[in-house]
C-alpha atoms as a PDB file:
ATOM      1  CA  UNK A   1     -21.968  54.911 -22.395  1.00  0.00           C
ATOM      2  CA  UNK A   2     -21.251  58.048 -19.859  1.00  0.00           C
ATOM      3  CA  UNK A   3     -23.603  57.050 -16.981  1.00  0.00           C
ATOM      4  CA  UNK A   4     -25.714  54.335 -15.453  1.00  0.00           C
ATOM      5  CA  UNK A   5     -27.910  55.421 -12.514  1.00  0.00           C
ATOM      6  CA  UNK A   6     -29.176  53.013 -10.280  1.00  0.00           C
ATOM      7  CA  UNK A   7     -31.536  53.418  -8.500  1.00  0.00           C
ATOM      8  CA  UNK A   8     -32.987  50.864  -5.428  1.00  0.00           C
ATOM      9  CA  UNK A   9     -36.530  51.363  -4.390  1.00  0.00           C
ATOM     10  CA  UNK A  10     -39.213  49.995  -2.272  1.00  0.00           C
ATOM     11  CA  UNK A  11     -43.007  51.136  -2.417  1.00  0.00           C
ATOM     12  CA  UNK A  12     -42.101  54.589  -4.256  1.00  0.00           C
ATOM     13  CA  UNK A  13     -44.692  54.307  -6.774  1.00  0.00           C
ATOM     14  CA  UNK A  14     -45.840  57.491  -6.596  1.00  0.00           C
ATOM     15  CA  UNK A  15     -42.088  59.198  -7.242  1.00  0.00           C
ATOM     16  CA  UNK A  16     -41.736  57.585  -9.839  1.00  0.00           C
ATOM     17  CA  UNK A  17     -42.781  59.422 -12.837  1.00  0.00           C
ATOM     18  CA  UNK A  18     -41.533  62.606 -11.561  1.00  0.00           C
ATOM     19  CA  UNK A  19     -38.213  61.387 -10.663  1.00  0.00           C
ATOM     20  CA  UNK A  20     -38.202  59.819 -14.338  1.00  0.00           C
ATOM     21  CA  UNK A  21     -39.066  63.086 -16.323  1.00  0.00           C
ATOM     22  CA  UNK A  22     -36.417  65.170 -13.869  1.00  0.00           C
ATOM     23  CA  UNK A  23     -33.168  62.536 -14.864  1.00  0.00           C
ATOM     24  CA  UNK A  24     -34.498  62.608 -18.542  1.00  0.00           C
ATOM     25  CA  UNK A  25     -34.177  66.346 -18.620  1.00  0.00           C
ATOM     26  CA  UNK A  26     -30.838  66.672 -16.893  1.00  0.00           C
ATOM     27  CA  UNK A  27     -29.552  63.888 -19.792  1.00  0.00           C
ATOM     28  CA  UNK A  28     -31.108  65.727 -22.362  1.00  0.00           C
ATOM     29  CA  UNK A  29     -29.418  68.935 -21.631  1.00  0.00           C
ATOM     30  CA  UNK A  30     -26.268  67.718 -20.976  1.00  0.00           C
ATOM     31  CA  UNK A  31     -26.205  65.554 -24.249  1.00  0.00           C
ATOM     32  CA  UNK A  32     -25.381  62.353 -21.848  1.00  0.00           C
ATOM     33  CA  UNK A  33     -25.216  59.036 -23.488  1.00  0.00           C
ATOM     34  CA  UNK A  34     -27.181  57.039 -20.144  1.00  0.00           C
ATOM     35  CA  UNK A  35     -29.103  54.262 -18.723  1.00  0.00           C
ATOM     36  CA  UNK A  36     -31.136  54.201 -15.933  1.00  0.00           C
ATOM     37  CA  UNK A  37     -31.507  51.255 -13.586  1.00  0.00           C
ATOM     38  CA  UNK A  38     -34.337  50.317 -11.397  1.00  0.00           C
ATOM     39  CA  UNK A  39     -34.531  48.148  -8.897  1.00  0.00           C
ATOM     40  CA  UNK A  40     -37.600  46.813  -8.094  1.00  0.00           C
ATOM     41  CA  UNK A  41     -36.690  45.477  -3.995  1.00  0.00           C
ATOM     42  CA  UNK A  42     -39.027  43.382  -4.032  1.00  0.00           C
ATOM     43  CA  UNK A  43     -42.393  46.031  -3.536  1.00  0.00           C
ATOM     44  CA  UNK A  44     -46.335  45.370  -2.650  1.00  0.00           C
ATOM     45  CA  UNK A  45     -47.497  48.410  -4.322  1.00  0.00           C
ATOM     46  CA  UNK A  46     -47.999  49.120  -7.908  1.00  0.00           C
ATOM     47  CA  UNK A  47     -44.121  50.142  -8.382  1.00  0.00           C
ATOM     48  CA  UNK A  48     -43.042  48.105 -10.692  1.00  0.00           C
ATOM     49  CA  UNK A  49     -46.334  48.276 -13.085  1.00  0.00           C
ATOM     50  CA  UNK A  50     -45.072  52.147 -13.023  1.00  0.00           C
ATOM     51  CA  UNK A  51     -42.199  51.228 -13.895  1.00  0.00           C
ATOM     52  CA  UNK A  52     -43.065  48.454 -16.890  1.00  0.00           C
ATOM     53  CA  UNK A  53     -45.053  51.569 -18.130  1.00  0.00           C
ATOM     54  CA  UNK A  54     -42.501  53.957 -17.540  1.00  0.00           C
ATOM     55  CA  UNK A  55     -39.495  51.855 -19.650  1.00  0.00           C
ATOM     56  CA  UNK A  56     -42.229  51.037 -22.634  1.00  0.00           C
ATOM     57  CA  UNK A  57     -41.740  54.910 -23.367  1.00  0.00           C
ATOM     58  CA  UNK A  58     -37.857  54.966 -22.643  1.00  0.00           C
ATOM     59  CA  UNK A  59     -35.457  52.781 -24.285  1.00  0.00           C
ATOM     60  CA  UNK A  60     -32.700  54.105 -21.801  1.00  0.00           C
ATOM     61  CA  UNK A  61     -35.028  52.750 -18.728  1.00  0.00           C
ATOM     62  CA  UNK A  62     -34.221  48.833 -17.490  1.00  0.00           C
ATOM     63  CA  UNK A  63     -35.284  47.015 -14.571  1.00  0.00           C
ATOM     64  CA  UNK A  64     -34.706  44.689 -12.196  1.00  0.00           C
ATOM     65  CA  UNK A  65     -37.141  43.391 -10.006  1.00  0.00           C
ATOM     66  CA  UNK A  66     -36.885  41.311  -7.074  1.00  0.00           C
ATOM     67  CA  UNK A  67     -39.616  38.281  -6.275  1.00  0.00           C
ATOM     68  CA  UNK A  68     -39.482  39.537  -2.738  1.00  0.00           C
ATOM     69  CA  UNK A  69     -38.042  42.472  -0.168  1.00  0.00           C
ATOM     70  CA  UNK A  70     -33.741  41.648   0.497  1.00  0.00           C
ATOM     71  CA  UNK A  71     -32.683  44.878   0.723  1.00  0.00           C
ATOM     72  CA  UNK A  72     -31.216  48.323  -0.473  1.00  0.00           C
ATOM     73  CA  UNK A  73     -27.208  46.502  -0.120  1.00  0.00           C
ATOM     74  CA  UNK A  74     -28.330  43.595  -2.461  1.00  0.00           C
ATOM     75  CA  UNK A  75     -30.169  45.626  -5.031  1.00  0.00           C
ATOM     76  CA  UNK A  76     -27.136  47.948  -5.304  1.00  0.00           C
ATOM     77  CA  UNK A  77     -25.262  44.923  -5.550  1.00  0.00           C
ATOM     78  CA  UNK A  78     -27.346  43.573  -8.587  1.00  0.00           C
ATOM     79  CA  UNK A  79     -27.665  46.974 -10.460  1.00  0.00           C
ATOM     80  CA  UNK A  80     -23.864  48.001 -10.034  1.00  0.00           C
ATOM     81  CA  UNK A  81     -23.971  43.947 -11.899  1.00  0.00           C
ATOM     82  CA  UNK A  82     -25.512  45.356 -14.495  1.00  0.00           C
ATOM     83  CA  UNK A  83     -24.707  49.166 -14.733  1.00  0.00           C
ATOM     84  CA  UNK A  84     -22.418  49.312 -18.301  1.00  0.00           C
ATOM     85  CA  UNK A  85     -21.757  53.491 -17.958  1.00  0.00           C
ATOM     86  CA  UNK A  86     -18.068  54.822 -17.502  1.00  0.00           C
ATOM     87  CA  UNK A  87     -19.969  56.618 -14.548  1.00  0.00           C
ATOM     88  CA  UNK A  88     -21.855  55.197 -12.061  1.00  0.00           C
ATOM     89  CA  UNK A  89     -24.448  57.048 -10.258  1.00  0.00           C
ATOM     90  CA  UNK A  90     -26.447  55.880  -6.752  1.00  0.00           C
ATOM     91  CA  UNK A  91     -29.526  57.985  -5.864  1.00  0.00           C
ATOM     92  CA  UNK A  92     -32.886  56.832  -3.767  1.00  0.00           C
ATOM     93  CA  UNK A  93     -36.519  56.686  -5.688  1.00  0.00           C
ATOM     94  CA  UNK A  94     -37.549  59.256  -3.166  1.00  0.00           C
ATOM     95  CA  UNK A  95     -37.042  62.557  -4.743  1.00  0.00           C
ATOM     96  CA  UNK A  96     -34.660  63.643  -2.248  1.00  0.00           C
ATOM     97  CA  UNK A  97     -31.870  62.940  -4.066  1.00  0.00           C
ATOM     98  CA  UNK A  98     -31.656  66.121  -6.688  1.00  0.00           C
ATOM     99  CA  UNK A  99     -30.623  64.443 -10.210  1.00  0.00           C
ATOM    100  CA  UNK A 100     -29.463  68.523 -10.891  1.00  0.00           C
ATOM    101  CA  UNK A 101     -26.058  67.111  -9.167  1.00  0.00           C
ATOM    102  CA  UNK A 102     -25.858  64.578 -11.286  1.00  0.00           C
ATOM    103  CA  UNK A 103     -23.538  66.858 -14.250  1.00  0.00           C
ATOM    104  CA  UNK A 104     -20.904  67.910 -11.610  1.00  0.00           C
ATOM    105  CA  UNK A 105     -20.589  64.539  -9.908  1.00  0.00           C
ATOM    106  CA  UNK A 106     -19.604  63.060 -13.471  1.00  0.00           C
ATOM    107  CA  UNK A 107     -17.353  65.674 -13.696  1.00  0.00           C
ATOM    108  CA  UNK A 108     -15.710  65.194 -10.250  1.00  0.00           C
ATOM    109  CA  UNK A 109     -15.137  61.654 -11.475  1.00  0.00           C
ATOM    110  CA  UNK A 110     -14.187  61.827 -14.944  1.00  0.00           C
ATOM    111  CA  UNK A 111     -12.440  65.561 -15.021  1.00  0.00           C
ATOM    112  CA  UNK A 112     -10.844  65.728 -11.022  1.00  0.00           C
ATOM    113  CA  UNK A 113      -9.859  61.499 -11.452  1.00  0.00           C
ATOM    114  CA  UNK A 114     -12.040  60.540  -8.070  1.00  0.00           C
ATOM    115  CA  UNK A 115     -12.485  57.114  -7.520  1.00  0.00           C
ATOM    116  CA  UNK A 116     -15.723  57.953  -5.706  1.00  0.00           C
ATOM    117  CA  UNK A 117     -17.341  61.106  -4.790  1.00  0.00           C
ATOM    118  CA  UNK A 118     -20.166  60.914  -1.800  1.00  0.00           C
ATOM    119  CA  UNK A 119     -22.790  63.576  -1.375  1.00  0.00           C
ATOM    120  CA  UNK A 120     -23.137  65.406   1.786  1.00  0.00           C
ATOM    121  CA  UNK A 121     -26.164  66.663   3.043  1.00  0.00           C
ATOM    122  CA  UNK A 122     -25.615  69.474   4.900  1.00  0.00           C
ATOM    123  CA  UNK A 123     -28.689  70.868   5.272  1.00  0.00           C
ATOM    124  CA  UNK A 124     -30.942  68.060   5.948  1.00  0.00           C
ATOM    125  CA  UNK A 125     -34.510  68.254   6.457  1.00  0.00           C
ATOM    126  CA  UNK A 126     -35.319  65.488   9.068  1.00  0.00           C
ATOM    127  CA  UNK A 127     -36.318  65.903  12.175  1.00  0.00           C
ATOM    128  CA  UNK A 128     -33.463  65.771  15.629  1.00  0.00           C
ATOM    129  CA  UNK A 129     -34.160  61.904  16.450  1.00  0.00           C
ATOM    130  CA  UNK A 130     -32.413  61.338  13.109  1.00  0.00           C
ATOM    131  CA  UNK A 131     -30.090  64.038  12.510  1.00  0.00           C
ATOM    132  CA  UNK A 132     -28.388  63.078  15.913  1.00  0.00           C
ATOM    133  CA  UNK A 133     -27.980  59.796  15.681  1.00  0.00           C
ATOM    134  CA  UNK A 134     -26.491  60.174  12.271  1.00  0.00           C
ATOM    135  CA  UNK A 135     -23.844  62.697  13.441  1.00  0.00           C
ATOM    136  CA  UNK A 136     -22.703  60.397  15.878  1.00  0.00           C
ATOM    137  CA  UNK A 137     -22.564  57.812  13.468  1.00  0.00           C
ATOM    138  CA  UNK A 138     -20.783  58.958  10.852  1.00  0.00           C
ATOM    139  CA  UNK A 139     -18.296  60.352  13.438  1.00  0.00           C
ATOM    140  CA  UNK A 140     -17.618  56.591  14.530  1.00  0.00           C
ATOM    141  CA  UNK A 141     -17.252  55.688  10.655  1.00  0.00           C
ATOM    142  CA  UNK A 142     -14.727  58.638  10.443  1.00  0.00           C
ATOM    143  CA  UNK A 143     -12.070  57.548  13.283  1.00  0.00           C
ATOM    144  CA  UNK A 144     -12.962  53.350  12.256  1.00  0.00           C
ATOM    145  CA  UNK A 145     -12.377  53.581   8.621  1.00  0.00           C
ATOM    146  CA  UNK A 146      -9.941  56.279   8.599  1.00  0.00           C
ATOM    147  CA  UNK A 147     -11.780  58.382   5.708  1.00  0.00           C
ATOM    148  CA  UNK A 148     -11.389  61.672   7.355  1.00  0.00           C
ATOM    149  CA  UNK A 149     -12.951  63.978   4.509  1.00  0.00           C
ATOM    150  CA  UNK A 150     -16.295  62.243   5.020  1.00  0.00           C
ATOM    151  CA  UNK A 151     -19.170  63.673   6.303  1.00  0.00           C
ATOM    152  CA  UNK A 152     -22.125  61.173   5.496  1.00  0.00           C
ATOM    153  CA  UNK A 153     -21.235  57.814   4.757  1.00  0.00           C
ATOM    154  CA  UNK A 154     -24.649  56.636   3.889  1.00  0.00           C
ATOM    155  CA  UNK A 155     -25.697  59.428   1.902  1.00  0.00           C
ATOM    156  CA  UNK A 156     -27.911  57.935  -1.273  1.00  0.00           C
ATOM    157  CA  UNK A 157     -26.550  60.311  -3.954  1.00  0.00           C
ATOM    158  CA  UNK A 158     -23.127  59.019  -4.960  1.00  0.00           C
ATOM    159  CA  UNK A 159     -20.713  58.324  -8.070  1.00  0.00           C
ATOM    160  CA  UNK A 160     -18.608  56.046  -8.878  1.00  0.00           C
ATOM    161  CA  UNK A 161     -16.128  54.936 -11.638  1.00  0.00           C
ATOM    162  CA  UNK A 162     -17.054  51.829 -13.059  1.00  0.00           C
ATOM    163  CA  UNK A 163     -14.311  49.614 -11.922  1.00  0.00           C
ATOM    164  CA  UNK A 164     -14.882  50.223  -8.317  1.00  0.00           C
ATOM    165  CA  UNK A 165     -18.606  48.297  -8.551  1.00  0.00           C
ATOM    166  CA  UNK A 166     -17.572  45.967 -10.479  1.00  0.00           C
ATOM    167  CA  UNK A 167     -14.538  45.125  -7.624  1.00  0.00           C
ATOM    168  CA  UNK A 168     -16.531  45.277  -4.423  1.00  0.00           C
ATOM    169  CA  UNK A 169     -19.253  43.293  -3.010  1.00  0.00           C
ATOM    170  CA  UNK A 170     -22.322  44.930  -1.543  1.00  0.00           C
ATOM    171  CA  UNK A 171     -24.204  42.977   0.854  1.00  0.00           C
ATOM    172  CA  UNK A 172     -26.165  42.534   4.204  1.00  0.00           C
ATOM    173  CA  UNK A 173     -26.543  46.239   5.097  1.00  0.00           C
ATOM    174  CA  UNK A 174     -23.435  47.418   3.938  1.00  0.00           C
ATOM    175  CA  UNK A 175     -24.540  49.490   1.427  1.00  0.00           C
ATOM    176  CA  UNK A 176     -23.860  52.743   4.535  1.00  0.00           C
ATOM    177  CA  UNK A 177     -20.280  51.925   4.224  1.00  0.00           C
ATOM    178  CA  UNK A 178     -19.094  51.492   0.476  1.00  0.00           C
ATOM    179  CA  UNK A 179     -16.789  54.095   0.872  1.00  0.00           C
ATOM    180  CA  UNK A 180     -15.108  51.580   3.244  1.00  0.00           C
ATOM    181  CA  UNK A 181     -15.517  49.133   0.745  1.00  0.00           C
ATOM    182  CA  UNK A 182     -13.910  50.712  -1.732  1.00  0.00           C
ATOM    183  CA  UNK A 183     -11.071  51.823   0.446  1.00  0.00           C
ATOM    184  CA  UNK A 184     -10.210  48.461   1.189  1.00  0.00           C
ATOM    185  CA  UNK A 185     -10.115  47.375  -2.112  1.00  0.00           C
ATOM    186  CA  UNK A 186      -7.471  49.672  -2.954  1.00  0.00           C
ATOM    187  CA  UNK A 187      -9.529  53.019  -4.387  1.00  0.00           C
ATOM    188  CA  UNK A 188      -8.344  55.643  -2.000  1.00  0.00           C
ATOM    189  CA  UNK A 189      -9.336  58.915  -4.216  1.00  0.00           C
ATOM    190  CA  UNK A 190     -12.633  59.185  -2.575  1.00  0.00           C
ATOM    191  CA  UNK A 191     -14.300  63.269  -2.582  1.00  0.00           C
ATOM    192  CA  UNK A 192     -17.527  64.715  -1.404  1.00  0.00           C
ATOM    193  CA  UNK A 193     -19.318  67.239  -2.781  1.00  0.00           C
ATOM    194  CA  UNK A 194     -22.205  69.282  -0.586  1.00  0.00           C
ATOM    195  CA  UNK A 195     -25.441  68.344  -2.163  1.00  0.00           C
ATOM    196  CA  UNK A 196     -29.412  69.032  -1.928  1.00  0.00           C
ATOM    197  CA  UNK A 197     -31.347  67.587   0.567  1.00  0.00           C
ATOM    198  CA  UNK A 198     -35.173  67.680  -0.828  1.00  0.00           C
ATOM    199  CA  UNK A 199     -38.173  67.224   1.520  1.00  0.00           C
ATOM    200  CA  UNK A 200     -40.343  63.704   1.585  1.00  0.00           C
ATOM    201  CA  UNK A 201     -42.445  64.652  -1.596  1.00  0.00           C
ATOM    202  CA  UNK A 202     -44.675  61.072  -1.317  1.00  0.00           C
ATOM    203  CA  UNK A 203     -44.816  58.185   0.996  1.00  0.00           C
ATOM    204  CA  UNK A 204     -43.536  57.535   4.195  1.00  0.00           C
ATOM    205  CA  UNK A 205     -39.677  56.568   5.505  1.00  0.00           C
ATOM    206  CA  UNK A 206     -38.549  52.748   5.497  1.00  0.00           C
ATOM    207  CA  UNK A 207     -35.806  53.152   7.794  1.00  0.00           C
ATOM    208  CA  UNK A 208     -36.067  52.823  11.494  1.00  0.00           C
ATOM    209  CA  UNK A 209     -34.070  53.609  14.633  1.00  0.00           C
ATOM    210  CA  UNK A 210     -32.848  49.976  14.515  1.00  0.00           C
ATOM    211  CA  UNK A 211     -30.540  50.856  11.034  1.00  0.00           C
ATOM    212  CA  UNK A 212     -28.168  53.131  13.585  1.00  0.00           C
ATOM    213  CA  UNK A 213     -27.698  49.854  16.185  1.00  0.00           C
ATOM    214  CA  UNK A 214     -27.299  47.371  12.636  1.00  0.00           C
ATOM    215  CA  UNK A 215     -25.224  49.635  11.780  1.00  0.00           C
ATOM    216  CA  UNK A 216     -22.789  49.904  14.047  1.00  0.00           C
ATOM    217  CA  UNK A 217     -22.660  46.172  14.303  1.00  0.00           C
ATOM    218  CA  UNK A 218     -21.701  46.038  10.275  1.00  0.00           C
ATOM    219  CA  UNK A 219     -18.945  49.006  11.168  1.00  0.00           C
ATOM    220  CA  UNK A 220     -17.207  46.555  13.925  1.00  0.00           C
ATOM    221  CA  UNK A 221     -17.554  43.512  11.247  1.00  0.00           C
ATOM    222  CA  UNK A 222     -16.061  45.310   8.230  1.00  0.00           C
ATOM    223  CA  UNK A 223     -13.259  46.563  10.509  1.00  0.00           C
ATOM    224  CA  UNK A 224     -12.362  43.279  11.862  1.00  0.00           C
ATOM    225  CA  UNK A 225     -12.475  41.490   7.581  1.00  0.00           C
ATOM    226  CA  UNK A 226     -10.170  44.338   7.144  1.00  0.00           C
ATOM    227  CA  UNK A 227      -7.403  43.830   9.522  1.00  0.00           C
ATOM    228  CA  UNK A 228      -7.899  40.812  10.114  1.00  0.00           C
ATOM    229  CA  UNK A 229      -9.970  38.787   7.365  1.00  0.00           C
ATOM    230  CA  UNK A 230      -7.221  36.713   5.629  1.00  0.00           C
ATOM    231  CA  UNK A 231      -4.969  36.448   8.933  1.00  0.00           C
ATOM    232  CA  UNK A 232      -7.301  35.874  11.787  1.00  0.00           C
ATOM    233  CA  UNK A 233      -4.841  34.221  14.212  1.00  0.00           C
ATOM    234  CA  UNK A 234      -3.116  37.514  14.870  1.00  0.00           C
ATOM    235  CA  UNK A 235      -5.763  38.737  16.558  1.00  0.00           C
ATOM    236  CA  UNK A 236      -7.071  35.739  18.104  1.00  0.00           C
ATOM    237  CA  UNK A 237      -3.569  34.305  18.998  1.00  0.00           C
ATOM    238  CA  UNK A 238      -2.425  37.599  20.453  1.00  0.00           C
ATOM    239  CA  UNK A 239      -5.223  37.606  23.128  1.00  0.00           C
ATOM    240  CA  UNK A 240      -5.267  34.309  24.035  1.00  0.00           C
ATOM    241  CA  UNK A 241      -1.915  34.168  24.052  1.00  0.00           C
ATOM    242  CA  UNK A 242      -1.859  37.333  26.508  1.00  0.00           C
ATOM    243  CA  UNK A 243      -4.516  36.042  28.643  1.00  0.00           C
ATOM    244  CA  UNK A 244      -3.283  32.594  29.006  1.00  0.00           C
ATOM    245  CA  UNK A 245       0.364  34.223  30.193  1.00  0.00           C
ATOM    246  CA  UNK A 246      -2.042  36.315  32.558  1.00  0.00           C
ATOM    247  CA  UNK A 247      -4.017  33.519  33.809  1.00  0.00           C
ATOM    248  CA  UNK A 248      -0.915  31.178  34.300  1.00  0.00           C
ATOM    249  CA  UNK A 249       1.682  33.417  36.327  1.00  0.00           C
ATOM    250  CA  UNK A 250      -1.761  34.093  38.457  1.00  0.00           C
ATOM    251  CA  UNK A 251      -2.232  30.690  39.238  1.00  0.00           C
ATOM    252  CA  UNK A 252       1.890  30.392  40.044  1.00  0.00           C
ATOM    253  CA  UNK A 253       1.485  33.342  42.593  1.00  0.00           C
ATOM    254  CA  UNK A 254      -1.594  31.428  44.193  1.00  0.00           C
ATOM    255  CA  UNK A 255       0.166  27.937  44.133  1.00  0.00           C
ATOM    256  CA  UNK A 256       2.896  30.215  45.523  1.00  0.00           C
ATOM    257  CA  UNK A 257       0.899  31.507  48.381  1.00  0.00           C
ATOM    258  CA  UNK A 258       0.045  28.379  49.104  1.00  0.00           C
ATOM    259  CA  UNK A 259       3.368  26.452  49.917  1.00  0.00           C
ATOM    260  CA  UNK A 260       3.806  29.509  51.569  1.00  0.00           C
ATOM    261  CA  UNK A 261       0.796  28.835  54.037  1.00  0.00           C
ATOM    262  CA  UNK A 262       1.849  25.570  54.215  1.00  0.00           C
ATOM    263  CA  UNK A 263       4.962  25.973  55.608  1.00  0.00           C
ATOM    264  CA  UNK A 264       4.026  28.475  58.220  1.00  0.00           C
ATOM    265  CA  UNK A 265       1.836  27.651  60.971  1.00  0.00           C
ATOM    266  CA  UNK A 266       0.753  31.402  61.229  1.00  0.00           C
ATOM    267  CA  UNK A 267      -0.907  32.079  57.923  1.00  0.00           C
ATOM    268  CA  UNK A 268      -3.386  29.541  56.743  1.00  0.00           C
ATOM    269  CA  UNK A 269      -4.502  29.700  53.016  1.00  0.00           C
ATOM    270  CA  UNK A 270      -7.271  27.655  51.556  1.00  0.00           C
ATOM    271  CA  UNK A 271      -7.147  27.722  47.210  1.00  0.00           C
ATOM    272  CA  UNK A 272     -10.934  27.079  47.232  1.00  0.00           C
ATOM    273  CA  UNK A 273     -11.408  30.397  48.994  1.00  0.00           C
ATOM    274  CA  UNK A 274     -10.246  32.317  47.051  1.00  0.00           C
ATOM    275  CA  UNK A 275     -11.509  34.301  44.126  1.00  0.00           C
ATOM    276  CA  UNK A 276      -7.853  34.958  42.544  1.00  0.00           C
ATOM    277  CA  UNK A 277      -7.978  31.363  42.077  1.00  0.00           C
ATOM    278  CA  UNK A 278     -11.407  30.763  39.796  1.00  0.00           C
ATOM    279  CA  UNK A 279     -10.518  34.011  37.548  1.00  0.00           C
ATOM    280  CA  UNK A 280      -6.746  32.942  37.148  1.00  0.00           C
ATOM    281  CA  UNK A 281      -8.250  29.468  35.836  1.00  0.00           C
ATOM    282  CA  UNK A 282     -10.856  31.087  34.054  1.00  0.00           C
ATOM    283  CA  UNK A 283      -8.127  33.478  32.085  1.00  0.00           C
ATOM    284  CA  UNK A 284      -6.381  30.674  31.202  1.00  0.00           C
ATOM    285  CA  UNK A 285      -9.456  28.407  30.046  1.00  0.00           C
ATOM    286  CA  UNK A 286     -10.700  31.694  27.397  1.00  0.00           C
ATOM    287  CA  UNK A 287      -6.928  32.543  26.885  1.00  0.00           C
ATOM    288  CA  UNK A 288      -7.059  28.966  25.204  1.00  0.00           C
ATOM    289  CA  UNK A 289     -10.497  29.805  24.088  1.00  0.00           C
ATOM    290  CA  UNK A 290      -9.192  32.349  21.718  1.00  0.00           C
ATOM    291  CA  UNK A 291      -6.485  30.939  20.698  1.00  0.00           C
ATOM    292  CA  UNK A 292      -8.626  27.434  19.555  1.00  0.00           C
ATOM    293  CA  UNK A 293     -10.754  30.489  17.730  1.00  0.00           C
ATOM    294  CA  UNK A 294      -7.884  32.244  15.482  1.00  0.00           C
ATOM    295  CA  UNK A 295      -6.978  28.591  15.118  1.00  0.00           C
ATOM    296  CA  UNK A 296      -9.734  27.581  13.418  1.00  0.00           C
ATOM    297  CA  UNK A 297     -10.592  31.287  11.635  1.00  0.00           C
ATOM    298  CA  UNK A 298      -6.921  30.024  10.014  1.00  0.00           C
ATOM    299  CA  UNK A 299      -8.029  26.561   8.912  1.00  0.00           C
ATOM    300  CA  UNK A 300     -11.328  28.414   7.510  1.00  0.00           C
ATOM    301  CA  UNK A 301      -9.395  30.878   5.985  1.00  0.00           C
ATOM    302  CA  UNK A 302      -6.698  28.691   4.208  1.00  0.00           C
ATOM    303  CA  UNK A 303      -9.514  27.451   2.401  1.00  0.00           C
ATOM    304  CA  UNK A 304     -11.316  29.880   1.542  1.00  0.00           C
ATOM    305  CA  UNK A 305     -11.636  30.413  -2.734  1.00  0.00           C
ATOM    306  CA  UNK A 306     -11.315  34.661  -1.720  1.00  0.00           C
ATOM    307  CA  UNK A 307      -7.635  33.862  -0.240  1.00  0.00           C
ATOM    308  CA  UNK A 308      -5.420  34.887  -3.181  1.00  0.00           C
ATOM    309  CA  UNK A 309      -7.979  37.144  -4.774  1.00  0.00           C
ATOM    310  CA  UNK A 310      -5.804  40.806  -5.183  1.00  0.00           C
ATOM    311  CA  UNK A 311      -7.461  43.799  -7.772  1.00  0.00           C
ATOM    312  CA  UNK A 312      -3.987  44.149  -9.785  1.00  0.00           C
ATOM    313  CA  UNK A 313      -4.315  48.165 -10.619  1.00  0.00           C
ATOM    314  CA  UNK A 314      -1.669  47.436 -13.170  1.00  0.00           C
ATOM    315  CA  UNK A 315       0.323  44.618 -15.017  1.00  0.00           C
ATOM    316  CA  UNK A 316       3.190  44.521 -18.135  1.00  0.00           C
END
């Protein structure tokens, strides 16, 4: 099979159809061998009905429907499961996503050898509360993950070769950085190709501001399991370490002035009044702190069933 789409939706009812006829035609005229993938995250309106009667005149059309709302990361997750094409193409339900791209994105894949190709939006038609926000996070994604060529990480319209969804794990909200993913699990050929940005056709947006303060949260999280998933204590250790050295040659210089005070009748020095004294303790009491935490994140770690799990690109 050339392509799976998948494609995650929540209360799009209305797009549906539409979106339907416009991937059939695309297929049609580029003689692709395809399957299209819904999934149904879990919606209160009449989406998946439209979609039972939708795949009753398709054979290429499955489904899968969630009993309630998890997610767009988990129902990527589930269709990328199922997805069987050489070529695996992401877009929303929304009709924003232009399915026209779909014939040079499985060309970029297939013909130019990407791993991954993202689409970037460069003319985007949403309004300034969004479009800043999303420069400034996609700038932070940039310098964190080190994917320099990237200009919208959690742009919908993306394809993929097969093996690289059925190696990585989407969940949470991490569906904004699988390029990240994928980096990490060794598929560094990742393009971008400038693509359409269409106008809300139906409905209304399901993402609020909150996504950009999630999201940045995720972005810190998948940079720490990166450098320091499998070996936590080198992070851990190192500042403890660091702060307990800190905290204890703080305490000698205060036990120092001290015997100092003691001996001379001229300067008198009381520990319990001063402040160098409670922070130099308190260094050393998180400096230990941390390094009971890597400590632990090693014990956690050494038995964890993900340990000595490596993709092997190629064995003889």
């Amino acid at each position: 099979m050339d392509i799976s789409v998948v494609i995650p939706l929540y209360n799009e009812a209305e797009s549906l159809p539409e979106l339907t006829r416009w991937i059939e035609q695309v297929m049609r005229d580029n003689n692709f061998d395809y399957e299209v993938i819904f999934v149904n995250d879990g919606s209160t309106d009449n989406s998946l009905e439209v979609i039972h009667n939708l795949a009753a005149a398709n054979p290429h059309l499955h489904a899968i429907s969630f009993s309630r709302n998890y997610g767009k990361s988990p129902a990527l997750n589930e269709g990328f499961r199922k997805a069987k094409g050489d070529v695996v193409i992401t877009m929303d339900a929304d009709l924003q996503d232009s399915p026209d791209e779909i014939p040079e994105l499985y060309r970029m894949i297939t013909a130019e050898g990407f791993d991954l190709v993202s689409g970037w939006k460069k003319k985007r038609y949403d309004p300034l509360s969004k479009t800043i926000p999303t420069k400034l996070f996609n700038a932070t994604a940039r310098k964190v993950s080190g994917i320099k060529n990237l200009h919208d990480f959690n742009c919908g319209l993306k394809a993929y070769r097969r093996d690289v969804v059925k190696h990585i794990e989407v969940y949470g909200d991490m569906h904004r950085y699988i390029p990240y993913l994928a980096k990490n699990a060794g598929y560094s050929k990742i393009g971008e190709k400038v693509v359409q940005h269409q106008a809300r056709k139906y409905g209304v947006t399901k993402f609020g501001l909150d996504r950009f303060v999630n999201g940045y949260l995720d972005l810190a999280t998948l940079w720490f399991q990166s450098r320091f998933g499998i070996k936590p204590m080198h992070l851990f250790g190192l500042l403890g370490s660091a702060m307990f050295a800190i905290g204890f040659i703080a305490v000698l210089i205060v036990l120092i002035m001290k015997i100092v005070s003691i001996c001379s009748d001229s300067y008198n020095f009381y520990l319990t009044n001063s402040v160098y004294f409670y922070l130099s303790l308190a260094a050393m009491i998180m400096g230990l702190q941390f390094f009971l935490t890597g400590f632990v994140g090693e014990l956690i770690t050494r038995n964890s069933p993900e340990r000595n799990r490596y993709l092997i690109a190629e064995e003889w």
